[in-house]
C-alpha atoms as a PDB file:
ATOM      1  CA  UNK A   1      -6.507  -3.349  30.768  1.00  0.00           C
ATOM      2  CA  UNK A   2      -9.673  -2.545  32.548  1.00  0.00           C
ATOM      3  CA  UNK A   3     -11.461   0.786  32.484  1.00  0.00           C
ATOM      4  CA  UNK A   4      -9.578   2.371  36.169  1.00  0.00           C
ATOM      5  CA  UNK A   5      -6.326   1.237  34.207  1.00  0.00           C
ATOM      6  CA  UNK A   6      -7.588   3.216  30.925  1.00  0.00           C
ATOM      7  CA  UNK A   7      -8.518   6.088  32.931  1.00  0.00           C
ATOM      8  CA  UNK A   8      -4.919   6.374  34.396  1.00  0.00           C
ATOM      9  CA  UNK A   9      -2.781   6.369  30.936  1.00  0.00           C
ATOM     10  CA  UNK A  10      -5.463   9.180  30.027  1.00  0.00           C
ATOM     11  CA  UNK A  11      -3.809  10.736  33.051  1.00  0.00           C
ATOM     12  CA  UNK A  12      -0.459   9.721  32.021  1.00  0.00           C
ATOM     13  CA  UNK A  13      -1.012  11.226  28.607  1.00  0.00           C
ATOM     14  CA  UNK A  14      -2.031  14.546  29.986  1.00  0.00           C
ATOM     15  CA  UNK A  15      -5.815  14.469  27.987  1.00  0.00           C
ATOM     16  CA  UNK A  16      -8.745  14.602  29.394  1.00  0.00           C
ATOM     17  CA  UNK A  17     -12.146  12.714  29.138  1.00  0.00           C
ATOM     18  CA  UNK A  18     -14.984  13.937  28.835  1.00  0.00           C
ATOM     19  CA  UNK A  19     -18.793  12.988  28.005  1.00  0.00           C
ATOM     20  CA  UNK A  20     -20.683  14.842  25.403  1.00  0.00           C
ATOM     21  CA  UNK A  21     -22.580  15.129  21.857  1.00  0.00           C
ATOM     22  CA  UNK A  22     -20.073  13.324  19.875  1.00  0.00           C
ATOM     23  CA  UNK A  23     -20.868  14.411  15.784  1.00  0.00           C
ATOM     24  CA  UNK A  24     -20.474  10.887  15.015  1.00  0.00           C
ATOM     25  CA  UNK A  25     -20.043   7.488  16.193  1.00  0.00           C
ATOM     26  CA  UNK A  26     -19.185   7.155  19.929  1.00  0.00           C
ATOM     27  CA  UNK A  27     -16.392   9.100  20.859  1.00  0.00           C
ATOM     28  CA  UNK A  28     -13.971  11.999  19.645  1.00  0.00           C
ATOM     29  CA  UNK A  29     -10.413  13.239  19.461  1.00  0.00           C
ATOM     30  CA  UNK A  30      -9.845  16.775  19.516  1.00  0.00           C
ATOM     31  CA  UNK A  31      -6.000  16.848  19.543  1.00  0.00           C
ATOM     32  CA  UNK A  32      -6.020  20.547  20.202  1.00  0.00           C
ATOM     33  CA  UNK A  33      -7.601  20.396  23.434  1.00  0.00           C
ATOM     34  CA  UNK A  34      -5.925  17.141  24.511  1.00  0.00           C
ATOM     35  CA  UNK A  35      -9.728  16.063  24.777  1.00  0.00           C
ATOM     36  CA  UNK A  36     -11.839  12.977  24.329  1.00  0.00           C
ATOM     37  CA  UNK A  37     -15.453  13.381  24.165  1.00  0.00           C
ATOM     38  CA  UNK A  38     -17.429  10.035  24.884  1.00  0.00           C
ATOM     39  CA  UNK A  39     -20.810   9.543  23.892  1.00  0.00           C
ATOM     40  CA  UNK A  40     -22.882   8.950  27.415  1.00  0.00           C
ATOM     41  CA  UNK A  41     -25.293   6.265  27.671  1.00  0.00           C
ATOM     42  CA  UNK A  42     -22.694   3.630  26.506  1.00  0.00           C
ATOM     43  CA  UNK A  43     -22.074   0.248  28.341  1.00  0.00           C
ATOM     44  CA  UNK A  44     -19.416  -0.931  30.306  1.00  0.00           C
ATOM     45  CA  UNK A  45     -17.986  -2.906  27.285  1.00  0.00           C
ATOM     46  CA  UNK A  46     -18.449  -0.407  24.860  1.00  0.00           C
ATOM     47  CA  UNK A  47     -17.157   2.609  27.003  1.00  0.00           C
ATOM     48  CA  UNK A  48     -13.630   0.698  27.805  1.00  0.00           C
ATOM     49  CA  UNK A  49     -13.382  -0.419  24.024  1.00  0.00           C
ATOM     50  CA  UNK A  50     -14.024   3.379  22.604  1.00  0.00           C
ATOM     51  CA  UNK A  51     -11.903   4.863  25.676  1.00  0.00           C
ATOM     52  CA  UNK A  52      -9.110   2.951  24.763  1.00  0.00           C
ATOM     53  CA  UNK A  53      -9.549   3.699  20.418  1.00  0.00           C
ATOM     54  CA  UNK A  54      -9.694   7.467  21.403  1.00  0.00           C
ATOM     55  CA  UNK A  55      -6.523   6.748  23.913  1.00  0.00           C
ATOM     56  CA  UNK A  56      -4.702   5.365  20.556  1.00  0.00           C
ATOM     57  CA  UNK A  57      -5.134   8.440  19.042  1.00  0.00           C
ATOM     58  CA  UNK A  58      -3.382  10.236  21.980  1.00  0.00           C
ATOM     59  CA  UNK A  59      -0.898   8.130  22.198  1.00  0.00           C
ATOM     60  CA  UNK A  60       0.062   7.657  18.161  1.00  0.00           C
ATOM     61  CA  UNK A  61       0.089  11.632  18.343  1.00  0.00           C
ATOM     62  CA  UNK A  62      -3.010  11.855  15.388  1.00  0.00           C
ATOM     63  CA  UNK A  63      -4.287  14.887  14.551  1.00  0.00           C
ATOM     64  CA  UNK A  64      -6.905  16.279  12.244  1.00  0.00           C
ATOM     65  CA  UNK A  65      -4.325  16.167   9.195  1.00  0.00           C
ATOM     66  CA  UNK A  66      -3.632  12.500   9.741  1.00  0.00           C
ATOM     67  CA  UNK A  67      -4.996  10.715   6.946  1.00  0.00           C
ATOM     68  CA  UNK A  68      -8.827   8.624   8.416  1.00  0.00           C
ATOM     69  CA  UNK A  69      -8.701   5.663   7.706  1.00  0.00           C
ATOM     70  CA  UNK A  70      -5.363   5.394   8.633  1.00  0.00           C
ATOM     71  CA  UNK A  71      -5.693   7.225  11.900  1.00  0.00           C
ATOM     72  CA  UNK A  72      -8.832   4.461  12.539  1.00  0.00           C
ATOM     73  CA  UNK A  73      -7.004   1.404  11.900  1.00  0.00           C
ATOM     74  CA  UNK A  74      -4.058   2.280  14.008  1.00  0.00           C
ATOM     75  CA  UNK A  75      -5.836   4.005  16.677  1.00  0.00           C
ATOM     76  CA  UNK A  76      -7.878   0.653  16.533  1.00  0.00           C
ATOM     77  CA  UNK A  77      -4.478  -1.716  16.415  1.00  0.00           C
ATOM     78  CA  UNK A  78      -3.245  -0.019  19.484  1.00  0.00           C
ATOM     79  CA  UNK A  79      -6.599   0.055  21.332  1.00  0.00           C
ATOM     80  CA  UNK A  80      -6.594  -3.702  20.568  1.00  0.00           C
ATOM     81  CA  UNK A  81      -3.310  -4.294  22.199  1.00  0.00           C
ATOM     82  CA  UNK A  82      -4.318  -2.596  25.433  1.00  0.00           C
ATOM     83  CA  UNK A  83      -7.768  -4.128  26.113  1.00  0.00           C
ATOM     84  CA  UNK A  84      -6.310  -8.162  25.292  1.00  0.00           C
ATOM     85  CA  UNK A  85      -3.611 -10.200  25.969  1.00  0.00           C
ATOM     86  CA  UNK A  86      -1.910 -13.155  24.679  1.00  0.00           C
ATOM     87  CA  UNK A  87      -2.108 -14.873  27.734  1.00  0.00           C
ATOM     88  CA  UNK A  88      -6.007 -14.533  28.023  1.00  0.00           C
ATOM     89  CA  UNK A  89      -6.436 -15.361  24.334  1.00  0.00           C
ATOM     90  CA  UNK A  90      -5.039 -18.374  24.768  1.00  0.00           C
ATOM     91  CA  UNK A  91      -6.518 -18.954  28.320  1.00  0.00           C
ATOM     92  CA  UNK A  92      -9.856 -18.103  26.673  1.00  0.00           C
ATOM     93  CA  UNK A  93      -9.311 -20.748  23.952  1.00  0.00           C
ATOM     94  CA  UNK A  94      -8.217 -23.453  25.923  1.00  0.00           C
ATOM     95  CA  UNK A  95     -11.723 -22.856  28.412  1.00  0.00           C
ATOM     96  CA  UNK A  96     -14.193 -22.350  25.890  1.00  0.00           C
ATOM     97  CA  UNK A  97     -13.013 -25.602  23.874  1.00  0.00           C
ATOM     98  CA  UNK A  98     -12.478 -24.153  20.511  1.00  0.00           C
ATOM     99  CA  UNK A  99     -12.300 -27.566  18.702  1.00  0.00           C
ATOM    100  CA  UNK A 100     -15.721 -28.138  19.957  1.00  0.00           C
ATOM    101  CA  UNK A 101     -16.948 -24.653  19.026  1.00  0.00           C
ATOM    102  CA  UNK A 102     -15.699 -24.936  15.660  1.00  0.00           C
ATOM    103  CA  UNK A 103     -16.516 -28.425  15.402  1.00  0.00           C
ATOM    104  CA  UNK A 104     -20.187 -27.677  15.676  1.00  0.00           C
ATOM    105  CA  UNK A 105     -20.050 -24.525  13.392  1.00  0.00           C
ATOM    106  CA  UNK A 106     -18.612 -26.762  10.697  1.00  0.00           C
ATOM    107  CA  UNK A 107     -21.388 -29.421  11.544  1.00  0.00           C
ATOM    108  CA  UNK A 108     -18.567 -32.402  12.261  1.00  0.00           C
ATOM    109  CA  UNK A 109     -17.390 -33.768  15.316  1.00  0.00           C
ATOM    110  CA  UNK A 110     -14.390 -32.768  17.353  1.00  0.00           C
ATOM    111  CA  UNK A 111     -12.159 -35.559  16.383  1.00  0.00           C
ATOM    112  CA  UNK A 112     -12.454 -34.260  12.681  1.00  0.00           C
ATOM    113  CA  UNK A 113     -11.045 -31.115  13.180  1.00  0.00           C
ATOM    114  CA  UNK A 114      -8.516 -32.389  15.822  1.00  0.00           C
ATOM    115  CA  UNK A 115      -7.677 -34.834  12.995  1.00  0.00           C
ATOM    116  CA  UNK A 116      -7.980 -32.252  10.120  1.00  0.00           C
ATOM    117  CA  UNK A 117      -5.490 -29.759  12.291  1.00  0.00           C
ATOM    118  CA  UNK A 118      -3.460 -32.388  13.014  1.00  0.00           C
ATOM    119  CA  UNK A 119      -2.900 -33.141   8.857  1.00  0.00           C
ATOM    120  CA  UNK A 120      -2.143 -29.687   8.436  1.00  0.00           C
ATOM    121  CA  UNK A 121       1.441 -28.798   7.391  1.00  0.00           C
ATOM    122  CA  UNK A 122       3.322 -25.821   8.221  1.00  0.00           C
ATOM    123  CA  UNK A 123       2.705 -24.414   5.455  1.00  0.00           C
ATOM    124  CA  UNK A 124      -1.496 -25.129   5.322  1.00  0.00           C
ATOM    125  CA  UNK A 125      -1.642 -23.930   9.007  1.00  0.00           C
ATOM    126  CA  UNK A 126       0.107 -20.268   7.598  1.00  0.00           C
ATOM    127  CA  UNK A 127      -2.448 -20.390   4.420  1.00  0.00           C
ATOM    128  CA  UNK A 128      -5.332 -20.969   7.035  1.00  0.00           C
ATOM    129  CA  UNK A 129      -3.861 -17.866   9.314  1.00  0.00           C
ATOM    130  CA  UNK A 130      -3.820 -15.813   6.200  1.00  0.00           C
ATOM    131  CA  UNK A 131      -7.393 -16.108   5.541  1.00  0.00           C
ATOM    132  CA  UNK A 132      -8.767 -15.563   8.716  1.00  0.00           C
ATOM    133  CA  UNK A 133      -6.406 -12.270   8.807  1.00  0.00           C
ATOM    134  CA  UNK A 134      -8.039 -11.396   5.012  1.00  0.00           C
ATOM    135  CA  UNK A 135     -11.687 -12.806   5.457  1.00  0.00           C
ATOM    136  CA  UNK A 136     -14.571 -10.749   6.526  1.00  0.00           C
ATOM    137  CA  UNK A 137     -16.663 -12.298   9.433  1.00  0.00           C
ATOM    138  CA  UNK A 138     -20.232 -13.664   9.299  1.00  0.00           C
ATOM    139  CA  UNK A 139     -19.895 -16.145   6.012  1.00  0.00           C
ATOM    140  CA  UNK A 140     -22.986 -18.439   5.626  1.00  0.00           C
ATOM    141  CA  UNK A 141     -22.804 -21.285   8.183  1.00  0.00           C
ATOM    142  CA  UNK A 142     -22.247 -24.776   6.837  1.00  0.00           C
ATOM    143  CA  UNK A 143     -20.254 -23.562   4.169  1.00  0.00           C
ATOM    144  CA  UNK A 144     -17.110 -26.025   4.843  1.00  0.00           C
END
């Protein structure tokens, strides 16, 4: 969903948006005023992505008694769900060649990993979804 399309479920949820001093971080919540503060000066990226994590919060109904961290992640989840598809995931895979990307980031050709994906059973395939849902980014490159 684009930023116009944000803008309009703002509407839909009867809060407004706002830019302002936010205490911290980009962007605020205030439940009681139906009111999101964004931080100004943000890009076009940035803006949509922190517009829709302070629409989550509207929409999941948080308020300041909802537990943080909690709040984040879902506000987060839901944000996540608005700004990408499935359709351009996969889209998005299939253009940017992701054998070849990750072919080069584990410093062997494409028909390795085409063949090592390929060996993979059912059950390897889940293990490997697993970690990527339970491992941090950014590990050392080359490390297999």
């Amino acid at each position: 969903m684009g930023l116009m399309g944000l803008m309009g479920t703002a509407v839909e949820l009867g809060t407004q948006v706002i830019e302002g001093n936010v205490e911290q971080g980009w962007g605020s919540w205030d439940h009681a005023t139906q009111t999101m503060t964004l931080k100004p000066g943000m890009g076009k990226v940035q803006r949509r992505s922190v517009l829709a994590r302070m629409l989550g919060h509207a929409a999941l109904g948080h308020t300041e008694a909802s537990p943080q961290a909690e709040a984040e992640a879902e506000a987060q989840a839901w944000a996540a769900r608005q700004l990408i598809s499935a359709g351009r995931v996969a889209a998005t895979l299939k253009a940017v060649n992701w054998v070849g990307l990750l072919a080069r980031e584990l410093e062997v050709m494409p028909s390795d990993v085409a063949a090592y994906y390929g060996s993979l059973s059912d059950e390897e395939r889940l293990g490997i979804r697993k970690m990527i849902e339970t491992t941090p980014c950014g590990y050392p490159r080359g490390s297999g």
